[in-house]
Protein backbone atom coordinates (compact mmCIF):
# COMPACT_ATOMS: atom_id res chain seq x y z
CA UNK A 1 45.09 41.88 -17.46
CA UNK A 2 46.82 44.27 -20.30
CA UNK A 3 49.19 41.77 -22.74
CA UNK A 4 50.87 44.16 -25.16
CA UNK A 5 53.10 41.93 -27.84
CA UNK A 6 56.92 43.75 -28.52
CA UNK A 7 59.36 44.13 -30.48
CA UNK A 8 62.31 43.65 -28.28
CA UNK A 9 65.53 44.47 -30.35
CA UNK A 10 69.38 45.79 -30.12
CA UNK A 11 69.80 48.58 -32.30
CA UNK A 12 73.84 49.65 -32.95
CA UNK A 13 74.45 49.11 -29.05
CA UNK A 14 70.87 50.18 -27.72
CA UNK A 15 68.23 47.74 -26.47
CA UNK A 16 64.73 48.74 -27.24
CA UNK A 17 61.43 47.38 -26.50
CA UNK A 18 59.87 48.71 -29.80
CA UNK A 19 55.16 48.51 -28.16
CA UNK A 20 53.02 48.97 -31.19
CA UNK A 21 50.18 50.79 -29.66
CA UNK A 22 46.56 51.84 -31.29
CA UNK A 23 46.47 55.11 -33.38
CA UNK A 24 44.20 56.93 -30.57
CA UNK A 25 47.56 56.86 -28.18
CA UNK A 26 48.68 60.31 -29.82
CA UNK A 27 45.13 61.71 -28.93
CA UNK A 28 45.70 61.29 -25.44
CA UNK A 29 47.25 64.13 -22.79
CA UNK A 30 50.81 64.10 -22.34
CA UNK A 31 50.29 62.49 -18.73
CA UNK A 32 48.23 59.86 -19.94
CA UNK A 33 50.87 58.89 -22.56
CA UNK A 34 53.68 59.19 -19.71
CA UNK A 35 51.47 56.51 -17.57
CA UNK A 36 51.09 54.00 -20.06
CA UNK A 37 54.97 53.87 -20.89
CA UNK A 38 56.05 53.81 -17.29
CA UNK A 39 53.81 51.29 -16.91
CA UNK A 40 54.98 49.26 -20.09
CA UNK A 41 58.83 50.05 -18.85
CA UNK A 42 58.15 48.68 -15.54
CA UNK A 43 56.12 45.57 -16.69
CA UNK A 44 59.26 44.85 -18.77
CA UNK A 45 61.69 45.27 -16.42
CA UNK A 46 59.58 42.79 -14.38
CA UNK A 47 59.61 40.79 -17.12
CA UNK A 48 63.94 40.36 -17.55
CA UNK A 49 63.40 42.82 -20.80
CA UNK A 50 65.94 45.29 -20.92
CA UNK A 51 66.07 48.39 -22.40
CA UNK A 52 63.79 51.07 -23.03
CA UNK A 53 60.18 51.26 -24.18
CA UNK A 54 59.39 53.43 -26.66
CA UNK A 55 55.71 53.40 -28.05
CA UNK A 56 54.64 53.69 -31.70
CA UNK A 57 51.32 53.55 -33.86
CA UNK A 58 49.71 54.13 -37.23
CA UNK A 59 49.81 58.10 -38.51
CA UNK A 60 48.58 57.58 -42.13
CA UNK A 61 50.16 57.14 -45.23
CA UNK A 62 52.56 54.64 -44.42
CA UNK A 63 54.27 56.97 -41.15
CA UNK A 64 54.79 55.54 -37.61
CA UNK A 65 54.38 58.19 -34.97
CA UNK A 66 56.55 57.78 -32.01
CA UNK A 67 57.85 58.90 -28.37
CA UNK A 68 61.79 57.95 -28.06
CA UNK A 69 64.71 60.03 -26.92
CA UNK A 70 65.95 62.52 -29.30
CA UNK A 71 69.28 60.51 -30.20
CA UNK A 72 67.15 57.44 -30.94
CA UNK A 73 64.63 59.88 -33.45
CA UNK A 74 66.61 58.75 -36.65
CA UNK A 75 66.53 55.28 -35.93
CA UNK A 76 62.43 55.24 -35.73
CA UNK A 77 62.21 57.77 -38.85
CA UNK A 78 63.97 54.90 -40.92
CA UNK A 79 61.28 52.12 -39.84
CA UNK A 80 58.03 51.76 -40.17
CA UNK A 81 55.02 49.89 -38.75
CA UNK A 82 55.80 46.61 -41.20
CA UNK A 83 59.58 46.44 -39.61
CA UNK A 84 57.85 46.63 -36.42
CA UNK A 85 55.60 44.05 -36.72
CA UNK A 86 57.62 41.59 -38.34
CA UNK A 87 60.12 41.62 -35.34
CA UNK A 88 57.34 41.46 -32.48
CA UNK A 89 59.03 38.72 -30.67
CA UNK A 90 57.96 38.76 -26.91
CA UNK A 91 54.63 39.87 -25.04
CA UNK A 92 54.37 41.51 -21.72
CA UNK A 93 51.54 41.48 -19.46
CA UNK A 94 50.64 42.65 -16.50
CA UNK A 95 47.44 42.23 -13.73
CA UNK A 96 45.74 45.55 -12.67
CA UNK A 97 44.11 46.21 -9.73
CA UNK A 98 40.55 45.19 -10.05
CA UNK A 99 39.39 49.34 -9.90
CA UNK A 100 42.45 50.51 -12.44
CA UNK A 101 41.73 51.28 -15.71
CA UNK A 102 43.98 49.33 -18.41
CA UNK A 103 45.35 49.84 -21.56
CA UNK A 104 43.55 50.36 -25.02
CA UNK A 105 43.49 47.10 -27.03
CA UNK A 106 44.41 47.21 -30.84
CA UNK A 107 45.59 44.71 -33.58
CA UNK A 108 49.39 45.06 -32.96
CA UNK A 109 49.24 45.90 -29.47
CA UNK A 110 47.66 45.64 -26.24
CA UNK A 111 44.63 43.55 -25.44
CA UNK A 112 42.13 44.82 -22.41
CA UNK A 113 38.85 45.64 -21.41
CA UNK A 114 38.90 49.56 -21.17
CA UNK A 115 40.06 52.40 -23.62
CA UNK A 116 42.19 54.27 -20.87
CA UNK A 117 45.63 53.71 -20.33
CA UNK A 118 46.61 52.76 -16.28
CA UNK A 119 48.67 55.21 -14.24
CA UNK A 120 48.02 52.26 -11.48
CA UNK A 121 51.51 50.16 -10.58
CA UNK A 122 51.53 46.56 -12.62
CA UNK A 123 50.91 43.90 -9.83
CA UNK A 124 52.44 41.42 -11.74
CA UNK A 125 54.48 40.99 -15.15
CA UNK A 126 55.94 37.91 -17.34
CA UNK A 127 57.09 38.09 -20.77
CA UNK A 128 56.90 34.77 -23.23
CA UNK A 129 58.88 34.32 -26.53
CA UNK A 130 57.04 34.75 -30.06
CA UNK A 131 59.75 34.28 -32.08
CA UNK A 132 63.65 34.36 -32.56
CA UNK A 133 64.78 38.53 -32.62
CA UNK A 134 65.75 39.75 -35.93
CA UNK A 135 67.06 43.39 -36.13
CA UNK A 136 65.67 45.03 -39.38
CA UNK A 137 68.26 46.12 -42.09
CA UNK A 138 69.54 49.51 -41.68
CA UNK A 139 68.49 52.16 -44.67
């Protein structure tokens, strides 16, 4: 089972499901990447989480690297991994098949057995509350 805690927030009109992931997501092929958020978008949507998923992690030096939509690009260049993490406020999970590869765990993020991100269809998905949603200050 891959649990991955989010930030799900409404930004000026948008609904986002903000999924801290480890720093050795922006190391992996474009494909890979693609998996592991269609995966995350579909365990939400399982889940009653609307809105879409857009994956972040440490850079360095105080930067959060991200893959959003262009129009949503300022938004995420005004946060950073602290504004994340103090609005994590739901967790999604999902159960793989016993022969798929999962997720890659981290502090902020997902929890799992494996290092490799699934391109295998969730089986099944829930989402529990953390903690009230608070949208961060704009800047």
């Amino acid at each position: 089972m891959a649990n991955f805690r989010v930030a799900h927030i409404r930004e000026q009109g948008v609904d986002l499901i903000i999924v801290p992931l480890d720093k050795s997501f922006a190391g992996r092929s474009r494909d890979d990447q693609n998996n592991l958020i269609r995966d995350l978008q579909m365990s939400a949507t399982l889940a009653g989480l609307r809105g879409d998923v857009v994956p972040v992690w440490d850079i360095g030096d105080g930067r959060m690297g991200f893959v959003a939509p262009v129009p949503y690009h300022p938004y995420f260049r005004s946060i950073n991994l602290a504004v994340v993490e103090a609005n994590l406020n739901r967790e999604i999970y999902w159960e793989m098949p016993a022969e798929a590869p999962s997720a890659s765990a981290d502090k902020g993020g997902a929890t799992s057995s494996s290092d490799r991100p699934s391109a295998a269809t969730p089986k099944t998905a829930s989402v529990t509350a953390a903690k009230p949603i608070s949208t961060p200050p704009r800047r």
